[in-house]
C-alpha atoms as a PDB file:
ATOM      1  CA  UNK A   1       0.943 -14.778  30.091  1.00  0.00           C
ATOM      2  CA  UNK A   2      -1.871 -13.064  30.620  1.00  0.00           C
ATOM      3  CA  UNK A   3      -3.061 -10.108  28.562  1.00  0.00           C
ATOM      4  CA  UNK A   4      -3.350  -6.587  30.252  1.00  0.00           C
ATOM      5  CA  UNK A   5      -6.341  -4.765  29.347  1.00  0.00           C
ATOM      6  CA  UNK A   6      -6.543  -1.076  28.084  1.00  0.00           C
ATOM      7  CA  UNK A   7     -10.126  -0.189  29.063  1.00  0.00           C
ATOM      8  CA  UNK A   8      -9.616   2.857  27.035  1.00  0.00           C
ATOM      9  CA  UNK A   9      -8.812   1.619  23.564  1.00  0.00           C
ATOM     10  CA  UNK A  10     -11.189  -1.073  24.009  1.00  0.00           C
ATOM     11  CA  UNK A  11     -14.274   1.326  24.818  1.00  0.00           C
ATOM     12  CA  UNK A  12     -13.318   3.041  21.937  1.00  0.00           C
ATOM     13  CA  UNK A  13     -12.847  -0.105  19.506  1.00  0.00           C
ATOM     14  CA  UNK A  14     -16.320  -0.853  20.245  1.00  0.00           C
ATOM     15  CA  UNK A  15     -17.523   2.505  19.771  1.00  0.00           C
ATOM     16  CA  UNK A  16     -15.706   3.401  16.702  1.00  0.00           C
ATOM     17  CA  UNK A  17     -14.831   0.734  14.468  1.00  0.00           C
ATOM     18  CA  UNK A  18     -17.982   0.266  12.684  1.00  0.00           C
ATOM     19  CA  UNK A  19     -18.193   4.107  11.863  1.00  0.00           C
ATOM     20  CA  UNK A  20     -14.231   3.873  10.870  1.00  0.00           C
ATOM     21  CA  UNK A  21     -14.929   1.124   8.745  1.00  0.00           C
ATOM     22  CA  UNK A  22     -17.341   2.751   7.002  1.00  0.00           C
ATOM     23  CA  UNK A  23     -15.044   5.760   6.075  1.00  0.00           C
ATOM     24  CA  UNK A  24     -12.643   3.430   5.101  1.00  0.00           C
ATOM     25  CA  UNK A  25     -14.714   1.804   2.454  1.00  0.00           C
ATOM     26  CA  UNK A  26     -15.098   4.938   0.541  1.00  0.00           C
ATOM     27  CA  UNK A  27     -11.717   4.384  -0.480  1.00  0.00           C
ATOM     28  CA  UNK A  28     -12.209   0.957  -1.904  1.00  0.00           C
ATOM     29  CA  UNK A  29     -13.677   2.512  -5.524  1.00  0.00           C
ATOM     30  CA  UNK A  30      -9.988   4.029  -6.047  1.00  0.00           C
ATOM     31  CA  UNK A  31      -8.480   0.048  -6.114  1.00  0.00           C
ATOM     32  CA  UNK A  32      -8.832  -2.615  -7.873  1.00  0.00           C
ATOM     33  CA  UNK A  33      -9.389  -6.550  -7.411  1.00  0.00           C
ATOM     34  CA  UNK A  34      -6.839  -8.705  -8.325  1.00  0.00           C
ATOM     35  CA  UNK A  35      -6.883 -10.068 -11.442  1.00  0.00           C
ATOM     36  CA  UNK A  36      -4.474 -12.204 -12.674  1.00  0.00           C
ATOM     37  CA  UNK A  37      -5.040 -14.891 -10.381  1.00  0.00           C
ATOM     38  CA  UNK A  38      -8.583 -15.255 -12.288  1.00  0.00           C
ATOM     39  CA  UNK A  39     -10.139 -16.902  -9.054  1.00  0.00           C
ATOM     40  CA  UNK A  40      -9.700 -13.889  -6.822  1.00  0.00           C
ATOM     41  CA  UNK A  41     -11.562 -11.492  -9.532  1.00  0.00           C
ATOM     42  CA  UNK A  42     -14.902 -12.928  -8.203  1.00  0.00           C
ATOM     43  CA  UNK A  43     -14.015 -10.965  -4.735  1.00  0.00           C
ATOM     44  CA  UNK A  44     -16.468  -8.300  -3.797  1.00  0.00           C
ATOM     45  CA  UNK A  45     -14.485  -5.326  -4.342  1.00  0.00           C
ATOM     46  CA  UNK A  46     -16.462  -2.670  -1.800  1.00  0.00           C
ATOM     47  CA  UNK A  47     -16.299  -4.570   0.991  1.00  0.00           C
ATOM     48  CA  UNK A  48     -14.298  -3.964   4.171  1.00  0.00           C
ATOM     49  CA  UNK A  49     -13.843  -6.299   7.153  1.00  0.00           C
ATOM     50  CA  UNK A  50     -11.562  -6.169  10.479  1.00  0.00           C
ATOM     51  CA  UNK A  51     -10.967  -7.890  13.900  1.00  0.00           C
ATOM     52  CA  UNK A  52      -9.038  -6.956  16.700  1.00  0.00           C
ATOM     53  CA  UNK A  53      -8.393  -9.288  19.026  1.00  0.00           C
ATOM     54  CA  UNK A  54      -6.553  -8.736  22.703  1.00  0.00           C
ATOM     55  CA  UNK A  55      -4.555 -11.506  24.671  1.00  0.00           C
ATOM     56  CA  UNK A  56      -7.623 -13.068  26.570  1.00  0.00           C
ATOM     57  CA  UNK A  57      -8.927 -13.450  22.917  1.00  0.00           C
ATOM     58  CA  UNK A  58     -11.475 -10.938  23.123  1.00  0.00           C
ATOM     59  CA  UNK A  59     -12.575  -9.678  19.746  1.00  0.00           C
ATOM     60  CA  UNK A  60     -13.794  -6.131  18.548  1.00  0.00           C
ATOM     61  CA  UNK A  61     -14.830  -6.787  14.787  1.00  0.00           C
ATOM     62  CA  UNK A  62     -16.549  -4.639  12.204  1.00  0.00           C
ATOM     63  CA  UNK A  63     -17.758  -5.405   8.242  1.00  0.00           C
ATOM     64  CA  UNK A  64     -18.633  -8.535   6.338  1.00  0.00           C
ATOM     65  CA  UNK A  65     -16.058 -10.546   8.936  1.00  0.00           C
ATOM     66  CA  UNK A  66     -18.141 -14.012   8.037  1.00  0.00           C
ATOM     67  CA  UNK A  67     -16.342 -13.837   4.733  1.00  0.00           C
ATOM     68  CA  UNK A  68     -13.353 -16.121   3.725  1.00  0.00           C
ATOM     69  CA  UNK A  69     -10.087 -15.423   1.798  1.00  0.00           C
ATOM     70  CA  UNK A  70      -7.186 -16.957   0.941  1.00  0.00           C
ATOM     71  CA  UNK A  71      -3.573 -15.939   3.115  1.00  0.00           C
ATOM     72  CA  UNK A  72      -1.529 -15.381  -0.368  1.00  0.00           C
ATOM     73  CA  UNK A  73       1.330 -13.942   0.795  1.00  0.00           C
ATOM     74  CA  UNK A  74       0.637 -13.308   4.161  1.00  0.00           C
ATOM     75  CA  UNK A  75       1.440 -16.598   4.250  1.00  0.00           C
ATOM     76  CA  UNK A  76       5.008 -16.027   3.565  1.00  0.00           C
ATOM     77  CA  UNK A  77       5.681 -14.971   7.124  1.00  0.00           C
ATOM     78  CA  UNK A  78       4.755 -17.978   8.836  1.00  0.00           C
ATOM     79  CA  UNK A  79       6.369 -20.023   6.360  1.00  0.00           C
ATOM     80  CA  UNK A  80       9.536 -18.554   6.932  1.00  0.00           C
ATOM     81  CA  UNK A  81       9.300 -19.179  10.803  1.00  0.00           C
ATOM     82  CA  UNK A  82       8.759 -23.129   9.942  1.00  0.00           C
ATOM     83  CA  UNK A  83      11.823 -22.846   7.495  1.00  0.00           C
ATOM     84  CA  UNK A  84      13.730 -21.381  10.494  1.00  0.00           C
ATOM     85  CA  UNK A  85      12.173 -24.135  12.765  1.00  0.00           C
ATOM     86  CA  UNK A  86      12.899 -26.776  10.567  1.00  0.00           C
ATOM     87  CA  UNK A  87      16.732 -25.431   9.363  1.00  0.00           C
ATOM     88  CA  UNK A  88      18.066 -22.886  11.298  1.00  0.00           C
ATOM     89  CA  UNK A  89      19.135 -19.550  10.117  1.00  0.00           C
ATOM     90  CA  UNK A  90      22.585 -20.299   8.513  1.00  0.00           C
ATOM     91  CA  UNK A  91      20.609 -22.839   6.191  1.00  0.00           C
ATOM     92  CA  UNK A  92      17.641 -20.161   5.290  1.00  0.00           C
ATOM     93  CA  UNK A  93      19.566 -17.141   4.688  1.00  0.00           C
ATOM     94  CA  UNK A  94      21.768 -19.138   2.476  1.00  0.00           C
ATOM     95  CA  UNK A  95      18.714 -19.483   0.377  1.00  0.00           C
ATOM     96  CA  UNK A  96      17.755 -15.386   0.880  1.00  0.00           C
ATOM     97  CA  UNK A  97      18.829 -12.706   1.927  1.00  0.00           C
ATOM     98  CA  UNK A  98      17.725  -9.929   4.645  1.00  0.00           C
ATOM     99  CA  UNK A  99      17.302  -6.508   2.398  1.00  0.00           C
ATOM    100  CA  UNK A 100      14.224  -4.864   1.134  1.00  0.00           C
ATOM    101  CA  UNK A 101      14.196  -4.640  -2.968  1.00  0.00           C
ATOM    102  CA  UNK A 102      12.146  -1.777  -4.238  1.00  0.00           C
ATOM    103  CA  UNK A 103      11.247  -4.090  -6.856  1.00  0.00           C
ATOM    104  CA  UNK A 104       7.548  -5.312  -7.270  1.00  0.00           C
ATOM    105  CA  UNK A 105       6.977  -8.379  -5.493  1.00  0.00           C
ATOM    106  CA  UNK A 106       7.019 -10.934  -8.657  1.00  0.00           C
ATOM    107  CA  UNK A 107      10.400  -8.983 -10.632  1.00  0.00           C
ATOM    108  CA  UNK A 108      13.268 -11.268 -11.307  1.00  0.00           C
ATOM    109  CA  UNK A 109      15.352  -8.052 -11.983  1.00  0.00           C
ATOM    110  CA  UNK A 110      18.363  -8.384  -9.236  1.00  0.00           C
ATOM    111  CA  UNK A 111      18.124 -12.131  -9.281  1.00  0.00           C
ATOM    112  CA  UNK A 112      20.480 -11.721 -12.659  1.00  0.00           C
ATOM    113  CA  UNK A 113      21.908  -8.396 -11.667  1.00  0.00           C
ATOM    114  CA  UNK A 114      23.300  -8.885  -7.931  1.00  0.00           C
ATOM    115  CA  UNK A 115      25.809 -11.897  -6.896  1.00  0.00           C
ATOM    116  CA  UNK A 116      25.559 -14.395  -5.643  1.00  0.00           C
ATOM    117  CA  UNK A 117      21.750 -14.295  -7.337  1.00  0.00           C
ATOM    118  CA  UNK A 118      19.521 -15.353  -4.318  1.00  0.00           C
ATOM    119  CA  UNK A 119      16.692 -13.242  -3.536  1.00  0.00           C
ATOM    120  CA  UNK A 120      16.921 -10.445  -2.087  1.00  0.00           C
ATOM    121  CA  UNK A 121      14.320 -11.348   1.148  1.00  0.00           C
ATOM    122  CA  UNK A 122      12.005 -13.698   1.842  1.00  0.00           C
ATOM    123  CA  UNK A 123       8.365 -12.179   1.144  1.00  0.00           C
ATOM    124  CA  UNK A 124       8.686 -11.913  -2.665  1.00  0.00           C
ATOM    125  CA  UNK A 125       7.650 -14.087  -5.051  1.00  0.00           C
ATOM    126  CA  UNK A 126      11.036 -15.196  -5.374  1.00  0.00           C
ATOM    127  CA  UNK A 127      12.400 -15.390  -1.776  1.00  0.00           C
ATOM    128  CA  UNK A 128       9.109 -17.250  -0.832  1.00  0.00           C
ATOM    129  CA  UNK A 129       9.390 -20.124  -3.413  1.00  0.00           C
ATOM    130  CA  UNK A 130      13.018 -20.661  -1.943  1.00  0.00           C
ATOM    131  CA  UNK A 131      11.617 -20.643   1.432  1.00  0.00           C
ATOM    132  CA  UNK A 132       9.067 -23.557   0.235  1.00  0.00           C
ATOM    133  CA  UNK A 133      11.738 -25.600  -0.514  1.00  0.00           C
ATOM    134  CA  UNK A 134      13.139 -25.840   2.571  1.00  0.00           C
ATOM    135  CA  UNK A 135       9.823 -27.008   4.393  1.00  0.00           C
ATOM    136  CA  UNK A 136      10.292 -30.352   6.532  1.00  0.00           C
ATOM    137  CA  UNK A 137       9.162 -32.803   4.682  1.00  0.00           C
ATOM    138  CA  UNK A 138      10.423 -35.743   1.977  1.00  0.00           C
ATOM    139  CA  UNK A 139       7.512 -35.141  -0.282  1.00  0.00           C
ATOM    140  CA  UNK A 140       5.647 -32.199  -1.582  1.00  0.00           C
ATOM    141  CA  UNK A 141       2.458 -34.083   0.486  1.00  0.00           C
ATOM    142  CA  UNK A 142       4.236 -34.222   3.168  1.00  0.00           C
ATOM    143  CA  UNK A 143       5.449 -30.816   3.365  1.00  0.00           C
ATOM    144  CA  UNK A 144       1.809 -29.149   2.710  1.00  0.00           C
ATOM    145  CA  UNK A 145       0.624 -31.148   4.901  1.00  0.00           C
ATOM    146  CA  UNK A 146       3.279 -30.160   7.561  1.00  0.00           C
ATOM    147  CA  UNK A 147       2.168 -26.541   6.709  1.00  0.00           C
ATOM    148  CA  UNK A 148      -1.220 -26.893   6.970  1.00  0.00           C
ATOM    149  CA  UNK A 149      -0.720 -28.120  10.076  1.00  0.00           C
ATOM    150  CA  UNK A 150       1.413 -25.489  11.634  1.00  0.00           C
ATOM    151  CA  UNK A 151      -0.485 -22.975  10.169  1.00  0.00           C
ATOM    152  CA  UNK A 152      -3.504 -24.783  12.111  1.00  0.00           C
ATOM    153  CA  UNK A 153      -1.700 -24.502  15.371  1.00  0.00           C
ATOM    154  CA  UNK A 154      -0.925 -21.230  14.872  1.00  0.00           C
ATOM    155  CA  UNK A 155      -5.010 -20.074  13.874  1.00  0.00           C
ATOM    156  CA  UNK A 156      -5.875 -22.873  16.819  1.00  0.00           C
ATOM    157  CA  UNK A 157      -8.153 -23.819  14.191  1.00  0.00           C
ATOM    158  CA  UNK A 158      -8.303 -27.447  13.348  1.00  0.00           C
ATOM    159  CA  UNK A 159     -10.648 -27.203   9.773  1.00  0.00           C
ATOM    160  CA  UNK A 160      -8.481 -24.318   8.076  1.00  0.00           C
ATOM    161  CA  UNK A 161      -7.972 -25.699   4.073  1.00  0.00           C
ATOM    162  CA  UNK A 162      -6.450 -25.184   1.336  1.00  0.00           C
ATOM    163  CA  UNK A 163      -9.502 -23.683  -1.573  1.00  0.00           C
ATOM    164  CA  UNK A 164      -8.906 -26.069  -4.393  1.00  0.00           C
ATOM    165  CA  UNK A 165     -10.206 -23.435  -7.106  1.00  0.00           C
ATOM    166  CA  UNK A 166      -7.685 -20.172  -5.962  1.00  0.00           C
ATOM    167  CA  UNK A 167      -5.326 -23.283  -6.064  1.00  0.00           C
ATOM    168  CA  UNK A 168      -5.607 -23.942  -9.633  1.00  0.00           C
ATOM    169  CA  UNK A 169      -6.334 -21.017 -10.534  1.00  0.00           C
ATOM    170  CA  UNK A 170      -3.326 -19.241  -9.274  1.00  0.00           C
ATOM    171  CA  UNK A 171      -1.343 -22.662 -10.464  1.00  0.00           C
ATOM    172  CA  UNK A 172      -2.504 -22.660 -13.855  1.00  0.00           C
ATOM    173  CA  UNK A 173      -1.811 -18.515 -14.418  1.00  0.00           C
ATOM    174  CA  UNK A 174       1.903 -18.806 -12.345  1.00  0.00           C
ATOM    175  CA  UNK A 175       4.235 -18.077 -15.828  1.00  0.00           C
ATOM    176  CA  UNK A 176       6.025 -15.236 -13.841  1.00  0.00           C
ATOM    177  CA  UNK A 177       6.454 -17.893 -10.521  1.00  0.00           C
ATOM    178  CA  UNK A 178       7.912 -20.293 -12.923  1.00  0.00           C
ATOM    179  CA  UNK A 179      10.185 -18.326 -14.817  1.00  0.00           C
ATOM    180  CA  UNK A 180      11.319 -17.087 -11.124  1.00  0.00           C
ATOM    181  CA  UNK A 181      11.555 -20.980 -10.374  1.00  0.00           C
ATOM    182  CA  UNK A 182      13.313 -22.219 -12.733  1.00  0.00           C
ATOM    183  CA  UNK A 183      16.075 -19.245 -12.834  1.00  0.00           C
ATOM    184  CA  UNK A 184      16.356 -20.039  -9.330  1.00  0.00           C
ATOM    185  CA  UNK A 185      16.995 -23.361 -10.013  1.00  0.00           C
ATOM    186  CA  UNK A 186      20.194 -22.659 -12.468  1.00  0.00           C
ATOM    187  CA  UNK A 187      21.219 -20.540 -10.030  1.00  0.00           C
ATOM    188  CA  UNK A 188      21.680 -23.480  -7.725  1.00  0.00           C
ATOM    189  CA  UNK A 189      19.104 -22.073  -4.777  1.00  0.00           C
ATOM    190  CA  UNK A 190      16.684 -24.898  -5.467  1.00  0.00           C
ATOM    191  CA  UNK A 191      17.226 -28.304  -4.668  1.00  0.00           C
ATOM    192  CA  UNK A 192      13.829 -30.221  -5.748  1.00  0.00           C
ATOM    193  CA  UNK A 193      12.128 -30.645  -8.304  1.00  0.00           C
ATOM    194  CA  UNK A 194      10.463 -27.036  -9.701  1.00  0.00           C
ATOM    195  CA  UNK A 195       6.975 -28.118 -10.032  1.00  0.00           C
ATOM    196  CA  UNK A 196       6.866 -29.802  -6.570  1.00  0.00           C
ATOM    197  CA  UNK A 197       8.475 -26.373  -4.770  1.00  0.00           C
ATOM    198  CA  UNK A 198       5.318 -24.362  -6.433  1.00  0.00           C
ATOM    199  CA  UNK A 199       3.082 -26.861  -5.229  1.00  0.00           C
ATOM    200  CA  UNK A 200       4.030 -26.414  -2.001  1.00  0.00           C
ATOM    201  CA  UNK A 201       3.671 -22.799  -2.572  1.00  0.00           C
ATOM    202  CA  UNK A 202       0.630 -22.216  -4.285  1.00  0.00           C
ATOM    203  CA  UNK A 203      -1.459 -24.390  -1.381  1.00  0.00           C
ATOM    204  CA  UNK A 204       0.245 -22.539   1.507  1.00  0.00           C
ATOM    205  CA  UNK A 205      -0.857 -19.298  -0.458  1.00  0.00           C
ATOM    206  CA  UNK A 206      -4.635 -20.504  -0.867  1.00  0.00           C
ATOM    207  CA  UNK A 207      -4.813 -21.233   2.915  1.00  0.00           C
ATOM    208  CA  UNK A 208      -8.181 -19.911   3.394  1.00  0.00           C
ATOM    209  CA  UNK A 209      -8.828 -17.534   6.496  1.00  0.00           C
ATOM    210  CA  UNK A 210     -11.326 -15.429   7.882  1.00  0.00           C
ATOM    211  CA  UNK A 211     -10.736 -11.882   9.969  1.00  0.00           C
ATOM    212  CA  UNK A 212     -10.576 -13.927  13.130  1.00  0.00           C
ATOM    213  CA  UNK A 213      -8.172 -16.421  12.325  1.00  0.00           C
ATOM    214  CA  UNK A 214      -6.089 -13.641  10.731  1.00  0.00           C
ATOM    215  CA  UNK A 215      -6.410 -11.697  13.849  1.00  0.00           C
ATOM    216  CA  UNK A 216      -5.420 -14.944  15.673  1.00  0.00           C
ATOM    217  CA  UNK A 217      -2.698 -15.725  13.750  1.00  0.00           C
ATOM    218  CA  UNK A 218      -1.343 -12.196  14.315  1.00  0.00           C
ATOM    219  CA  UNK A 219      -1.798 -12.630  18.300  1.00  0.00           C
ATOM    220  CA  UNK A 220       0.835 -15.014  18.123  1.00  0.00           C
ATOM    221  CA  UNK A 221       3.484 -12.604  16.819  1.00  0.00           C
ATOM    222  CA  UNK A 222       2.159 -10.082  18.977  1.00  0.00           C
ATOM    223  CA  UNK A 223       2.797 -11.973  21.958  1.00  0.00           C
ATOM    224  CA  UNK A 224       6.328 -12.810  20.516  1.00  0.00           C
ATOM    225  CA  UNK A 225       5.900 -16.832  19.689  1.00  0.00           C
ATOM    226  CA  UNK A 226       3.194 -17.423  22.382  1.00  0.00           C
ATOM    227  CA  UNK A 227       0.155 -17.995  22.157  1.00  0.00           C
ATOM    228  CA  UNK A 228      -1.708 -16.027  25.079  1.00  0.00           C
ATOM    229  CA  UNK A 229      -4.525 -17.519  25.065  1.00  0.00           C
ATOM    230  CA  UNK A 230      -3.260 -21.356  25.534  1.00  0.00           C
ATOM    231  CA  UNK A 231      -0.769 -19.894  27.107  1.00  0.00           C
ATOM    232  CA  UNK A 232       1.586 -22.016  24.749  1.00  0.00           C
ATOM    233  CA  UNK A 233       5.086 -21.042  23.184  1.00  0.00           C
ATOM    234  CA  UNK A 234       4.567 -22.010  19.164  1.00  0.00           C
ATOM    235  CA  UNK A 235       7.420 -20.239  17.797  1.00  0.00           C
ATOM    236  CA  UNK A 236      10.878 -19.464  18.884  1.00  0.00           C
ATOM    237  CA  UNK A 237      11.316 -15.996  20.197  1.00  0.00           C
ATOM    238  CA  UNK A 238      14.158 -15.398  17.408  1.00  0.00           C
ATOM    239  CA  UNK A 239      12.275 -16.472  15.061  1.00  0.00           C
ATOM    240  CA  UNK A 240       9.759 -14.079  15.628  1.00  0.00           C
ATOM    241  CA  UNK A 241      11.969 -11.332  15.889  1.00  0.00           C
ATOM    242  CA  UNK A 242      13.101 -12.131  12.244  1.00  0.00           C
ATOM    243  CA  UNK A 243       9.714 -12.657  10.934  1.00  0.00           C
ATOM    244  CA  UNK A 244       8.349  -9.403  12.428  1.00  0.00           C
ATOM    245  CA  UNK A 245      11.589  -7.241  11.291  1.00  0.00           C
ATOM    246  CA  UNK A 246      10.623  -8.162   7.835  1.00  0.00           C
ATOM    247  CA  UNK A 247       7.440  -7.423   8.161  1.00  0.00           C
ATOM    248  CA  UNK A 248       8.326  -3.558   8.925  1.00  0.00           C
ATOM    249  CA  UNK A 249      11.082  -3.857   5.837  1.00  0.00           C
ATOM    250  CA  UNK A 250       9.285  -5.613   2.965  1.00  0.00           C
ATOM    251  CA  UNK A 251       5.719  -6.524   4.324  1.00  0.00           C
ATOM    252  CA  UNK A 252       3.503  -4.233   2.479  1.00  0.00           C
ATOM    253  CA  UNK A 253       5.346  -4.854  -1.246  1.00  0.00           C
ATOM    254  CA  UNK A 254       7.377  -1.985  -2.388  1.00  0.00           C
ATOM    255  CA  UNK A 255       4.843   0.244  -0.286  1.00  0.00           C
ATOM    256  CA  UNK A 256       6.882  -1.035   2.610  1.00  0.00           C
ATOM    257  CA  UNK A 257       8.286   2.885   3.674  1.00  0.00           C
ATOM    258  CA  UNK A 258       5.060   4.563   3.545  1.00  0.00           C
ATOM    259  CA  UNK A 259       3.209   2.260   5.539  1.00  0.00           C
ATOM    260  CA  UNK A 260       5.895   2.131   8.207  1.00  0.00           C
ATOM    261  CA  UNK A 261       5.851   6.040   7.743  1.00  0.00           C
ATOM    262  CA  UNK A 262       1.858   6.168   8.000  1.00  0.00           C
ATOM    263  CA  UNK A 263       1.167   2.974  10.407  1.00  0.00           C
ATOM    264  CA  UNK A 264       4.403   2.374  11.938  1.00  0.00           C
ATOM    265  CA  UNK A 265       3.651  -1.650  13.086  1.00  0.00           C
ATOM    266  CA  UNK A 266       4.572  -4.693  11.906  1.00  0.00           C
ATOM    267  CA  UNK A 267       2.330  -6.316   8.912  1.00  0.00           C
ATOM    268  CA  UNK A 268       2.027  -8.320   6.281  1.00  0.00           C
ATOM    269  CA  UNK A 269      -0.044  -7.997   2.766  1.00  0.00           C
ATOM    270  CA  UNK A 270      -1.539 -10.317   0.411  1.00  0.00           C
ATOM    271  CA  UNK A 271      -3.507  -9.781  -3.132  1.00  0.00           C
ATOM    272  CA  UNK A 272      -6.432 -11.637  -1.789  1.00  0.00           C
ATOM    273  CA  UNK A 273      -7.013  -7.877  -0.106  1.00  0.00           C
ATOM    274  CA  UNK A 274      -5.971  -9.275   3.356  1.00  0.00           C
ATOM    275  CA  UNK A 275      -3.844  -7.506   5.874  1.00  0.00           C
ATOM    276  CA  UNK A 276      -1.925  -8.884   8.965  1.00  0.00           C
ATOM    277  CA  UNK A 277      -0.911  -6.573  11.649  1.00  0.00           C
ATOM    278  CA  UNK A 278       0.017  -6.689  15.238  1.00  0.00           C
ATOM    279  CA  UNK A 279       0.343  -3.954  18.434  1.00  0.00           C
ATOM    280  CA  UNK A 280       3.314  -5.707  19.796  1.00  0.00           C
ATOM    281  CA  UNK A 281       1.981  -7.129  23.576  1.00  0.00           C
ATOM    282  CA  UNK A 282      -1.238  -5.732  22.953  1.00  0.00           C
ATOM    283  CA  UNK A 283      -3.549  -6.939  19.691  1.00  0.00           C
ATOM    284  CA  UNK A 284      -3.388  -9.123  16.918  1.00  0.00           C
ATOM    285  CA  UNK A 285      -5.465  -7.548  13.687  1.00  0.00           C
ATOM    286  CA  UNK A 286      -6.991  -9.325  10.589  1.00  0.00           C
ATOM    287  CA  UNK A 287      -8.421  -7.002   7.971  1.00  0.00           C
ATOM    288  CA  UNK A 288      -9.684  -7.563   4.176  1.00  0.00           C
ATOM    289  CA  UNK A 289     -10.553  -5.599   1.888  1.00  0.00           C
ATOM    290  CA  UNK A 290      -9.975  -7.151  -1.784  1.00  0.00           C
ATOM    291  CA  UNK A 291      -9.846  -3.766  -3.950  1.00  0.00           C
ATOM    292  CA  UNK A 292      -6.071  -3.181  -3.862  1.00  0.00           C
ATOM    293  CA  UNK A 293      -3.975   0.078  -4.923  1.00  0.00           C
ATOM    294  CA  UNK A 294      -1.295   0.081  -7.317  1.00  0.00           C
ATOM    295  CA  UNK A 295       1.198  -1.439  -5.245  1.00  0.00           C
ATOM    296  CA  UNK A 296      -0.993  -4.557  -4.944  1.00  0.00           C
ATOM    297  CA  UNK A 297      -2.432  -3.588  -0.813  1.00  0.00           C
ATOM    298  CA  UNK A 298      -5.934  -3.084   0.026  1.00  0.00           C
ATOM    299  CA  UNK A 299      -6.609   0.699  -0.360  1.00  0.00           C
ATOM    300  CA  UNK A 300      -9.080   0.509   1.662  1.00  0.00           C
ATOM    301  CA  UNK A 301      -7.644  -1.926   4.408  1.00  0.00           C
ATOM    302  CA  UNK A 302      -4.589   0.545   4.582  1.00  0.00           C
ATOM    303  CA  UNK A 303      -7.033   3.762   4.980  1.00  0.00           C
ATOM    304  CA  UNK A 304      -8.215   2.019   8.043  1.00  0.00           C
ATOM    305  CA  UNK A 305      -5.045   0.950   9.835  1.00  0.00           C
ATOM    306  CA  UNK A 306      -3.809   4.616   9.282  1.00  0.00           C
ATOM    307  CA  UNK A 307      -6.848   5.770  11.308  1.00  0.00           C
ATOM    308  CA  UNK A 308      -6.664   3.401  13.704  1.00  0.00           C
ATOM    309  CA  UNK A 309      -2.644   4.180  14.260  1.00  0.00           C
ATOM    310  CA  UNK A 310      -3.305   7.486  14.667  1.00  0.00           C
ATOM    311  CA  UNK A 311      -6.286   7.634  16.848  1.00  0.00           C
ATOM    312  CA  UNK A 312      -4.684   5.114  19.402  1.00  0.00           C
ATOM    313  CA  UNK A 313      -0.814   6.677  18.635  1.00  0.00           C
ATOM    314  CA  UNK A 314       0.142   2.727  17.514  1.00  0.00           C
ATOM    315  CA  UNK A 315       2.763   3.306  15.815  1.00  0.00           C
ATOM    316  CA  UNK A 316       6.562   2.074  16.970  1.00  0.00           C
ATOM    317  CA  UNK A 317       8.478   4.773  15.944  1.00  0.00           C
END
């Protein structure tokens, strides 16, 4: 599979995108860096970064794009595609369910109000740390290191790690994640041990990234499991499918509506400032931008994917 090239867009990519960026950034001054992981606080919060890259693997980029973040939760959607690779769905939506919450993305609120008490999807806090659990593996070294290792394949990029400081810092600040964890354990959706489940989370979360392997990841799911440029199948179609139909539902937090309203594609958000979108058959895109709005996206990163939507007429629907 081979990708097709649209001499237009691309012209225009490599025209545009720095001068877009730079509009984009003006934004940043009206978010915030995260803060209660203390470790992502030292982010620079004006900066802006993107890549775009096509099927051949071809890359239009723009911004700092040399720096390095951590996945956070945009690691959530590829963990739930090894779940389903490693399960089946039966076994992972017994765990969570398939509906968006309009809940932040670290409330326990409807885990004690709705029966039977699982989360409500799979890319918040809660719904994540289920999905954890259920990563191959018969110890909690064994299962990041199963992670790490898809997430590799997936990147094609052999010396992606896990940064030991957003690690501990995110590990030693997790109350909320813990409270979530342990209610989930009374409630009978966890199986293992609690503190060995959030290991396994927090590392997948401090995955560190740049705009190209983000963009590279998102290729992947662009190209519906394969990977276009090894021309290699990674992922099960279905799979996919899932993944990316959550990604339009709950990707973007509780901001999921107005992004789907405003972008219209498929992505995924984390509070490093990091965005993961795709142009179904077309483009995989990595963008981060660290000062994030109210609803915990990058204000700036989501300023830029609405221009680029609307310039190029991207959206789905």
């Amino acid at each position: 599979m081979r990708h097709q090239q649209h001499p237009d867009i691309w012209q225009q990519l490599q025209t545009h995108l720095g001068e877009w960026v730079i509009q984009s950034k003006a934004q940043a001054p009206k978010g915030h860096v995260a803060t209660y992981i203390p470790e992502l606080a030292n982010a620079s919060e004006d900066s802006l970064s993107i890549c775009v890259m096509d099927g051949s693997g071809a890359t239009v980029t723009a911004g700092e794009t040399d720096c390095l973040f951590t996945l956070q939760s945009i690691s959530k959607v590829f963990t739930l595609m090894l779940a389903l690779i490693d399960h089946g769905e039966a076994v992972v939506f017994s765990k969570v369910g398939m509906e968006p919450t309009g809940d932040d993305f670290n409330s326990m609120l409807k885990l004690e109000l709705v029966e039977p008490g699982i989360p409500f999807n799979p890319l918040i806090n809660a719904g994540a740390i289920a999905i954890s659990s259920l990563i191959g593996g018969d110890t909690p070294e064994k299962q990041i290191e199963r992670a790490l290792a898809f997430f590799r394949d997936i990147a094609d990029n052999p010396s992606l790690a896990i940064n030991q400081a957003v690690f501990k810092s995110e590990s030693d600040t997790a109350h909320r994640n813990r409270s979530l964890a342990y209610f989930l354990k009374d409630n009978g959706v966890l199986d293992g041990e609690v503190d060995d489940i959030l290991r396994v989370y927090f590392s997948h979360c401090s995955i560190e990234v740049s705009c190209k392997d983000l963009a590279r990841m998102a290729l992947v799911l662009a190209y519906d499991g394969v990977d276009p440029i090894r021309n290699k199948r990674l992922i099960p179609r279905r799979y996919v499918q899932i993944a990316k139909t959550f990604m339009i539902t709950c990707g973007m937090y509780n901001a999921s509506g107005e992004f789907a309203m405003n972008v219209g594609l498929p992505a995924k958000s984390g509070v490093s400032g990091g965005i993961l979108t795709i142009v179904p058959g077309r483009y995989g895109i990595g963008v981060v931008g660290p000062a994030l709005n109210r609803k915990g996206n990058s204000t700036a990163g989501v300023h830029l994917l609405e221009t680029l939507s609307r310039e190029f007429d991207w959206s789905l629907f």
